[in-house]
C-alpha atoms as a PDB file:
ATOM      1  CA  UNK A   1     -93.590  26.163  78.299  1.00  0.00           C
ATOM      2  CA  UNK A   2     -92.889  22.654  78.835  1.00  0.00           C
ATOM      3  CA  UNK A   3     -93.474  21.663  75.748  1.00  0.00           C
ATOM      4  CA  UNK A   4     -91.258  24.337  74.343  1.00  0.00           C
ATOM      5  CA  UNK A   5     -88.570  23.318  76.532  1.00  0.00           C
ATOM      6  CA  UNK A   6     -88.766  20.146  75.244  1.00  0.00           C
ATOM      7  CA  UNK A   7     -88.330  21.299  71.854  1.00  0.00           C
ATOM      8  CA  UNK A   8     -85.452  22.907  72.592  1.00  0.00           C
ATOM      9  CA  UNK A   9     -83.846  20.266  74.462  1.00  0.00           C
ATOM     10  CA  UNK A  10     -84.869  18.118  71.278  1.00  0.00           C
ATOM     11  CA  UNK A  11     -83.819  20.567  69.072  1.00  0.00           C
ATOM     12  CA  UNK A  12     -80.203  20.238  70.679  1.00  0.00           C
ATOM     13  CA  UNK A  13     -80.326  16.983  71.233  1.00  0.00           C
ATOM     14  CA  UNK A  14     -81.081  17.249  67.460  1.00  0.00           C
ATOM     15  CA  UNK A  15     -78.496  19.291  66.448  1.00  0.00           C
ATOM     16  CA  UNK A  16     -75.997  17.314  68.544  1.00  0.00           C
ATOM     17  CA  UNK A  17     -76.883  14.090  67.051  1.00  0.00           C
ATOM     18  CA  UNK A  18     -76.880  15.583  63.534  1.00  0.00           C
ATOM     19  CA  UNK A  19     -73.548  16.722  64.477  1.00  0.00           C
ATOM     20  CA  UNK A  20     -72.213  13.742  65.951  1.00  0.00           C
ATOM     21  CA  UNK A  21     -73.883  11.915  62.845  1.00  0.00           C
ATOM     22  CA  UNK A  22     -71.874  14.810  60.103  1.00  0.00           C
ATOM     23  CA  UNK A  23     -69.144  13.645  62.552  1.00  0.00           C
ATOM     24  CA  UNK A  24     -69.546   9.835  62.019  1.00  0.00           C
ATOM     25  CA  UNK A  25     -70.111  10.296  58.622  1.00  0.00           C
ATOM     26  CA  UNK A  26     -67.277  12.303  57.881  1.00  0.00           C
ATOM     27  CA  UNK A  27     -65.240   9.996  60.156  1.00  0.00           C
ATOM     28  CA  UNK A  28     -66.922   7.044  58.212  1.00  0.00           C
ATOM     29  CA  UNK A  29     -66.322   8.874  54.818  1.00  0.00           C
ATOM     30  CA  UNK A  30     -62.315   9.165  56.049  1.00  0.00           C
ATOM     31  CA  UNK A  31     -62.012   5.860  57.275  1.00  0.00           C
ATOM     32  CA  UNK A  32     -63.369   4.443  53.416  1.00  0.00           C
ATOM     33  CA  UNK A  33     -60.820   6.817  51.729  1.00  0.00           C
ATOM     34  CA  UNK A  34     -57.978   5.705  54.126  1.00  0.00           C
ATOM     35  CA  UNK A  35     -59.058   2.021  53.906  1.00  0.00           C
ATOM     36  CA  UNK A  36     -59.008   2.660  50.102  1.00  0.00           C
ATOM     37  CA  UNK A  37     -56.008   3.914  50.454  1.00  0.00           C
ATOM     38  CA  UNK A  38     -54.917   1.323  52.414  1.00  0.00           C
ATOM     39  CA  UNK A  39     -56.066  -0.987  49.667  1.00  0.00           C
ATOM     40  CA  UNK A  40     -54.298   0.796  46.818  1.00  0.00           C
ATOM     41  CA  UNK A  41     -51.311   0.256  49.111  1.00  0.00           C
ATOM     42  CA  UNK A  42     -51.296  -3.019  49.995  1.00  0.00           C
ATOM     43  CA  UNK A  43     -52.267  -3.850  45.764  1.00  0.00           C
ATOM     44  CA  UNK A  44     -49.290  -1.661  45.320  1.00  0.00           C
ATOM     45  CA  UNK A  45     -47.194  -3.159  47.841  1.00  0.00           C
ATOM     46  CA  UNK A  46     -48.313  -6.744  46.007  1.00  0.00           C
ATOM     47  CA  UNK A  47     -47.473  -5.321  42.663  1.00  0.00           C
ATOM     48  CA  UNK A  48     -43.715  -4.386  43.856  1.00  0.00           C
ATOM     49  CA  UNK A  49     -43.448  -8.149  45.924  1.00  0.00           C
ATOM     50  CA  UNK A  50     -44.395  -9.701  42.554  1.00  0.00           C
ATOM     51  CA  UNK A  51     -42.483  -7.646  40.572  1.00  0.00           C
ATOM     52  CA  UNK A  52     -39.478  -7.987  43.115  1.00  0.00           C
ATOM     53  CA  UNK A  53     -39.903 -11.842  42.964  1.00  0.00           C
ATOM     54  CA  UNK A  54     -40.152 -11.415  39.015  1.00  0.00           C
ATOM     55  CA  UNK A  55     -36.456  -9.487  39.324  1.00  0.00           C
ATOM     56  CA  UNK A  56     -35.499 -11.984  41.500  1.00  0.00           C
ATOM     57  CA  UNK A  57     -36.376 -14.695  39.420  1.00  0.00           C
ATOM     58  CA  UNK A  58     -34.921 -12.835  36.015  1.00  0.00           C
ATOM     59  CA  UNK A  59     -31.745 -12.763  38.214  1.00  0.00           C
ATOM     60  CA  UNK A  60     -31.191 -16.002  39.580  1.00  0.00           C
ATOM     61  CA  UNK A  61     -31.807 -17.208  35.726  1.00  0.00           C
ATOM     62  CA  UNK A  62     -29.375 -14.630  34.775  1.00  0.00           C
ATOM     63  CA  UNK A  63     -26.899 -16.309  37.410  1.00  0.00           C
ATOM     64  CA  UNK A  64     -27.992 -19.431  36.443  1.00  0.00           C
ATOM     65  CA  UNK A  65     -26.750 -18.495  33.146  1.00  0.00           C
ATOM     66  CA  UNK A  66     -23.327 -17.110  34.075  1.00  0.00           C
ATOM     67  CA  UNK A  67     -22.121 -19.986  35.749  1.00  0.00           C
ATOM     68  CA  UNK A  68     -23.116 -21.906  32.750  1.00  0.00           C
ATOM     69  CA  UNK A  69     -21.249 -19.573  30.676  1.00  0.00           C
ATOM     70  CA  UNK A  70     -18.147 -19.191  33.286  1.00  0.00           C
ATOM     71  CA  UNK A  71     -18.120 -23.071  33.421  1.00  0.00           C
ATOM     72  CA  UNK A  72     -17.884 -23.307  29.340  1.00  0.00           C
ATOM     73  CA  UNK A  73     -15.508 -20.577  29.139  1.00  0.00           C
ATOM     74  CA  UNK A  74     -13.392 -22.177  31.640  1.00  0.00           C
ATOM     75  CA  UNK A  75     -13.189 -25.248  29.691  1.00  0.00           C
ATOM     76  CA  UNK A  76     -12.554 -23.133  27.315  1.00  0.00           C
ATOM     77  CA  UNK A  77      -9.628 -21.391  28.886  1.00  0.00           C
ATOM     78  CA  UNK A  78      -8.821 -25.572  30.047  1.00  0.00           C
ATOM     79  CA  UNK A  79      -8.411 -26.346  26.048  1.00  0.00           C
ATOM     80  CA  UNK A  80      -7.120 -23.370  25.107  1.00  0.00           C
ATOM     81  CA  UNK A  81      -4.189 -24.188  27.832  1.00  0.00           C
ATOM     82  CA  UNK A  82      -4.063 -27.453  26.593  1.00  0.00           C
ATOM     83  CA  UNK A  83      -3.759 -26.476  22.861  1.00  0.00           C
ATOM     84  CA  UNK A  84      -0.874 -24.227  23.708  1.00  0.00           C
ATOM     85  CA  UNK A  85       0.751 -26.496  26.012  1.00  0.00           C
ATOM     86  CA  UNK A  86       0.851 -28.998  22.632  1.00  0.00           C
ATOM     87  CA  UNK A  87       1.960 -25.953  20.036  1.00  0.00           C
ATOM     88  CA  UNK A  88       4.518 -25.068  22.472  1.00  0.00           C
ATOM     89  CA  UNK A  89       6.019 -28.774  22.443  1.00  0.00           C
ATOM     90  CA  UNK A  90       5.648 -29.153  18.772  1.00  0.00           C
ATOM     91  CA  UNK A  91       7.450 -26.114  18.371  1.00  0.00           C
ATOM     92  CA  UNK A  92       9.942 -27.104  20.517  1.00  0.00           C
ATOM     93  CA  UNK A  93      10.149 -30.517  18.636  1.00  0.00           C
ATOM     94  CA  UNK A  94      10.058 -28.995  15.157  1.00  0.00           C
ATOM     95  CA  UNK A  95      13.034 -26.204  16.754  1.00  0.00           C
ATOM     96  CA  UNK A  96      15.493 -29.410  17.887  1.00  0.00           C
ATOM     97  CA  UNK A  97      14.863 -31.081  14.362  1.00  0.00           C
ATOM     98  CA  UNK A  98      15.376 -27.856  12.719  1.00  0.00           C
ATOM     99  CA  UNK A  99      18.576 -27.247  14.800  1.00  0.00           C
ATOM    100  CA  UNK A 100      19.565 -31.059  14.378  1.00  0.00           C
ATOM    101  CA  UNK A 101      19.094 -29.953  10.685  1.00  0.00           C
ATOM    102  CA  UNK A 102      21.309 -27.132  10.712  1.00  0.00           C
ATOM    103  CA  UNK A 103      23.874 -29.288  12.281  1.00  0.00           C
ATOM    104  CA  UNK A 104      23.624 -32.198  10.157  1.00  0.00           C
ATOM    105  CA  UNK A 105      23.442 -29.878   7.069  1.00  0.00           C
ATOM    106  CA  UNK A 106      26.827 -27.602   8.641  1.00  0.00           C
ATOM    107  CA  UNK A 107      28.893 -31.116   8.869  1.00  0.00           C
ATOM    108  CA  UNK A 108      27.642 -32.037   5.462  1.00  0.00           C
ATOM    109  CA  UNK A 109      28.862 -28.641   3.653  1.00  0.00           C
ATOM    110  CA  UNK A 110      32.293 -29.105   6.135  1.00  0.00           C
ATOM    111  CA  UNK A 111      32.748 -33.121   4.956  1.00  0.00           C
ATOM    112  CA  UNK A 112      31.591 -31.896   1.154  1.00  0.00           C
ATOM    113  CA  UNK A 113      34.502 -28.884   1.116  1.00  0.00           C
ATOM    114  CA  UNK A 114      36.919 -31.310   2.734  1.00  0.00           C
ATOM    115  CA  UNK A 115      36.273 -34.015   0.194  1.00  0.00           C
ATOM    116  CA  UNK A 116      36.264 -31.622  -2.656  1.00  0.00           C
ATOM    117  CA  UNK A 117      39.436 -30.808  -1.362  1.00  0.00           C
ATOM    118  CA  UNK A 118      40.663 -34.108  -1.304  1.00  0.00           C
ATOM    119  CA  UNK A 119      39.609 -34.293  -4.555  1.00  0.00           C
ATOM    120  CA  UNK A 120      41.358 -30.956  -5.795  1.00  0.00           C
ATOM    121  CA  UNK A 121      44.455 -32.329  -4.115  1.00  0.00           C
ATOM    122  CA  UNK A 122      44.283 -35.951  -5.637  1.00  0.00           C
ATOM    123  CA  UNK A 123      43.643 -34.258  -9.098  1.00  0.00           C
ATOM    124  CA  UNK A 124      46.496 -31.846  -9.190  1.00  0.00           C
ATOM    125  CA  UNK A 125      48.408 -34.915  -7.785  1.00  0.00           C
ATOM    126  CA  UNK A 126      47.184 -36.595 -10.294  1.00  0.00           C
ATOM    127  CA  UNK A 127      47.612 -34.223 -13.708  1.00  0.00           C
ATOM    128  CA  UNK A 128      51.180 -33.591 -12.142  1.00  0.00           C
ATOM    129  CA  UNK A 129      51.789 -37.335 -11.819  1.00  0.00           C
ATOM    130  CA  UNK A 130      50.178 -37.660 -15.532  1.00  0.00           C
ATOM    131  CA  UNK A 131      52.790 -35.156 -16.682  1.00  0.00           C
ATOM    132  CA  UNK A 132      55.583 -36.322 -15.345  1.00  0.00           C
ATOM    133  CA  UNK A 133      54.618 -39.882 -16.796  1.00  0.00           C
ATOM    134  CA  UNK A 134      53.615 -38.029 -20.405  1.00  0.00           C
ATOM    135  CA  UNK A 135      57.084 -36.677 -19.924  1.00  0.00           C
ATOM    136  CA  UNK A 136      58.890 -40.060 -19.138  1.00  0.00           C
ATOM    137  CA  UNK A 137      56.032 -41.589 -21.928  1.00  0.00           C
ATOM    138  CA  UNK A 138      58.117 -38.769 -24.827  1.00  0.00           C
ATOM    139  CA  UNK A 139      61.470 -39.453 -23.286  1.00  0.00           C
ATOM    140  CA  UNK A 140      60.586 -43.389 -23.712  1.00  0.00           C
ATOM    141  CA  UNK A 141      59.217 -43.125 -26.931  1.00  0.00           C
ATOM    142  CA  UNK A 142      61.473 -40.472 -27.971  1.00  0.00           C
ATOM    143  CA  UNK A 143      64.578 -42.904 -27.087  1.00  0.00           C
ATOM    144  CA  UNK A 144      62.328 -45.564 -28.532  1.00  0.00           C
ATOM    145  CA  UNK A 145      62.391 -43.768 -31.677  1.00  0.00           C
ATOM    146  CA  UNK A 146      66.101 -43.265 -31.931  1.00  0.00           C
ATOM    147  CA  UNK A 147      67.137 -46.860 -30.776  1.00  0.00           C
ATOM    148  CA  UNK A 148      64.922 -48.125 -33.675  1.00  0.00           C
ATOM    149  CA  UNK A 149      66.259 -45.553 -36.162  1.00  0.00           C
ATOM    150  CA  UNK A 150      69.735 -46.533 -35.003  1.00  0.00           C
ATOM    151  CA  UNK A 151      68.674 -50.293 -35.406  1.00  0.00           C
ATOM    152  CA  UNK A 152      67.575 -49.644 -38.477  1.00  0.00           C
ATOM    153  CA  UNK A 153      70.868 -47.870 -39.627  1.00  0.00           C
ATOM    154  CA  UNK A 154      72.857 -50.381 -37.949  1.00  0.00           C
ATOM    155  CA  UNK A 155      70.735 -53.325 -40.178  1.00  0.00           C
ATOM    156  CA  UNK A 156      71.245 -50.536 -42.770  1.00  0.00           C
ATOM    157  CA  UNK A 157      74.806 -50.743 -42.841  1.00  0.00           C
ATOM    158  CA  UNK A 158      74.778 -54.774 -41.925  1.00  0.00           C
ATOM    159  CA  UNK A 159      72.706 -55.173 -45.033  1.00  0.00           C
ATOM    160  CA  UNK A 160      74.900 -52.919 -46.964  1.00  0.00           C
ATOM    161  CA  UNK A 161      78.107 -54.737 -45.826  1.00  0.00           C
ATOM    162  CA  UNK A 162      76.725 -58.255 -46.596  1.00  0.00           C
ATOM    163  CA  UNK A 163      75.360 -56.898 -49.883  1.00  0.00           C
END
């Protein structure tokens, strides 16, 4: 009797430790699959930081890059400016020659018409005054003409006479 009391307070004693043992080992067994877990988290976790820092890396290059790039295209923009600023006063320049140009070239073509004027003027002065001396020229010569014919009639008859 004793002795099958104490295999039955074995026997539990048994089955309790075999069930606080299923328990430890289950708890054991859940503990390895969370700490797994937790592993496969944390590598996870170290993937993103890395890949994160990789980003943030491939970014501040990036930015690195831009403010190159702005600071050449703003030297850029700088010459271009420039370059327009020196088109703009040779345009200008070239504009005040050209009109100087036109001005000079206007008083040329008014000083040429009023000299070819001049000139038309003198010469009909001049064939007018040419004709009136052609005319005074055939009177002269024409009277020329008759006081030598007359001279010569008058030595004509002066000849005759003496004769």
């Amino acid at each position: 009797k004793e002795l099958g009391e104490k295999h039955s307070i074995l026997t539990l004693k048994e089955s309790q430790l075999s069930k606080e043992t299923g328990t430890k080992r289950t708890k054991a067994k859940n503990l390895k699959e969370r700490v797994e877990l937790l592993k496969d988290r944390i590598i996870d976790t170290k993937k993103s930081q890395e890949t994160v820092e990789r980003m943030e890396h491939d970014i501040k290059t990036i930015i690195e890059r831009l403010e190159v790039t702005k600071a050449d295209l703003l030297e850029r923009i700088s010459f271009e400016k420039e370059q327009e600023e020196s088109w703009k006063r040779e345009f200008e320049e070239i504009s005040e020659f050209s009109r100087q140009a036109n001005e000079r070239y206007t008083s040329y073509l008014v000083e040429r018409e009023e000299y070819f004027s001049q000139l038309e003027k003198d010469a009909i002065s001049a064939i007018k005054e040419n004709r009136e001396l052609g005319e005074k020229y055939e009177t002269l010569r024409h009277n020329h003409v008759d006081v030598k014919t007359k001279a010569l009639i008058v030595m004509e008859h002066r000849l005759q006479l003496e004769a």
